[in-house]
Protein backbone atom coordinates (compact mmCIF):
# COMPACT_ATOMS: atom_id res chain seq x y z
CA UNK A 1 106.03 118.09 143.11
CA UNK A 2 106.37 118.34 139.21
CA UNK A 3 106.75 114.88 137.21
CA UNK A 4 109.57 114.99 134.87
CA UNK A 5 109.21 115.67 131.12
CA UNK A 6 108.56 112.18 129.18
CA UNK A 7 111.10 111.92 126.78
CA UNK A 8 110.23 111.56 122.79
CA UNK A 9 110.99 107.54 123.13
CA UNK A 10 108.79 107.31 126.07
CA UNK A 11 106.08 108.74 125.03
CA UNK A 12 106.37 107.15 121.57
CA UNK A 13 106.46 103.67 123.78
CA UNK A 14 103.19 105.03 125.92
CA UNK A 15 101.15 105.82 122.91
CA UNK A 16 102.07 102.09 121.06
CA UNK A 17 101.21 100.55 124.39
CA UNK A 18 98.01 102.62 124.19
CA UNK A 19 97.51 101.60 120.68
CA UNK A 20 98.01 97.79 121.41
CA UNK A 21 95.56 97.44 124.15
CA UNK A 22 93.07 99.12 121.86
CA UNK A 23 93.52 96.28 119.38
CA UNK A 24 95.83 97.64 116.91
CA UNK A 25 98.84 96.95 115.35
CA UNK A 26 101.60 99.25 114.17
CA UNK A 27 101.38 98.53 109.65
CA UNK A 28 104.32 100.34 107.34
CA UNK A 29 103.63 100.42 103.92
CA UNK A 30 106.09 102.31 101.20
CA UNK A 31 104.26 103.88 98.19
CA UNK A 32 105.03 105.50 95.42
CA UNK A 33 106.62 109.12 95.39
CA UNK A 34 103.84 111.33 93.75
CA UNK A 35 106.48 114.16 93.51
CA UNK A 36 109.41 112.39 91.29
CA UNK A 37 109.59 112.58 87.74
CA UNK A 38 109.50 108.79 87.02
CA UNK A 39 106.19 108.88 89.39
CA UNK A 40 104.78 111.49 86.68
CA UNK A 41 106.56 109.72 84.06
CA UNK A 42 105.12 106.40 84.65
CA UNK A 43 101.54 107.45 84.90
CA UNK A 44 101.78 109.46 81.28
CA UNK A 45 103.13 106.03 79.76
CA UNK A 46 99.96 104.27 81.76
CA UNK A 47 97.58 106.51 80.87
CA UNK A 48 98.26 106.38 77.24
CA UNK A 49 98.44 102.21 77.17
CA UNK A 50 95.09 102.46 78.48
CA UNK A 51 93.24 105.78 76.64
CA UNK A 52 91.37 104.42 73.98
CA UNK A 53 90.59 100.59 75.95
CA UNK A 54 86.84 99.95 76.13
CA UNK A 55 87.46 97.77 79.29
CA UNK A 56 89.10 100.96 80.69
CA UNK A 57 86.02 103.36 79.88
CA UNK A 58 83.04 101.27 80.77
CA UNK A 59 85.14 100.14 84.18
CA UNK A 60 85.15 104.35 84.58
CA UNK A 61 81.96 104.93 83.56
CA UNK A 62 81.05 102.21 86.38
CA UNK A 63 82.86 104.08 88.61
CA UNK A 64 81.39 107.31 87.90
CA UNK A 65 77.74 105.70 88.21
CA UNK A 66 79.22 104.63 91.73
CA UNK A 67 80.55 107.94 92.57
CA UNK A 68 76.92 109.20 92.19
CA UNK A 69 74.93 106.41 93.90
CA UNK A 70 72.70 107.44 96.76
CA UNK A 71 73.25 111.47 95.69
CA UNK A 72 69.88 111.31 93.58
């Protein structure tokens, strides 16, 4: 005898279900649009508030020694 097809909201509940006994929690988050013009936009007007900072450069030079730690 052949079990009927779970439907999408059934198996959406199943696999939360799942989810929760393994300890987890569903999380929504809403971020930025990379693809809209203000997105572009607003990272051109941040980029040049910060170009010539020296904060800015030594925090990416950090970064870049970071990026490279443990590859020597």
């Amino acid at each position: 005898m052949q079990s009927q097809a779970k439907s999408p909201k059934d198996r959406v509940k199943s696999y939360r279900s799942r989810m929760r006994a393994a300890g987890l929690k569903p999380v929504q988050i809403w971020v930025p649009d990379a693809n809209s013009c203000d997105f572009a936009e607003e990272c051109r007007r941040q980029s040049r508030i910060i170009r010539n900072d020296p904060l800015e450069t030594r925090d990416l030079e950090l970064l870049a020694d970071l990026a490279d730690w443990g590859h020597e």
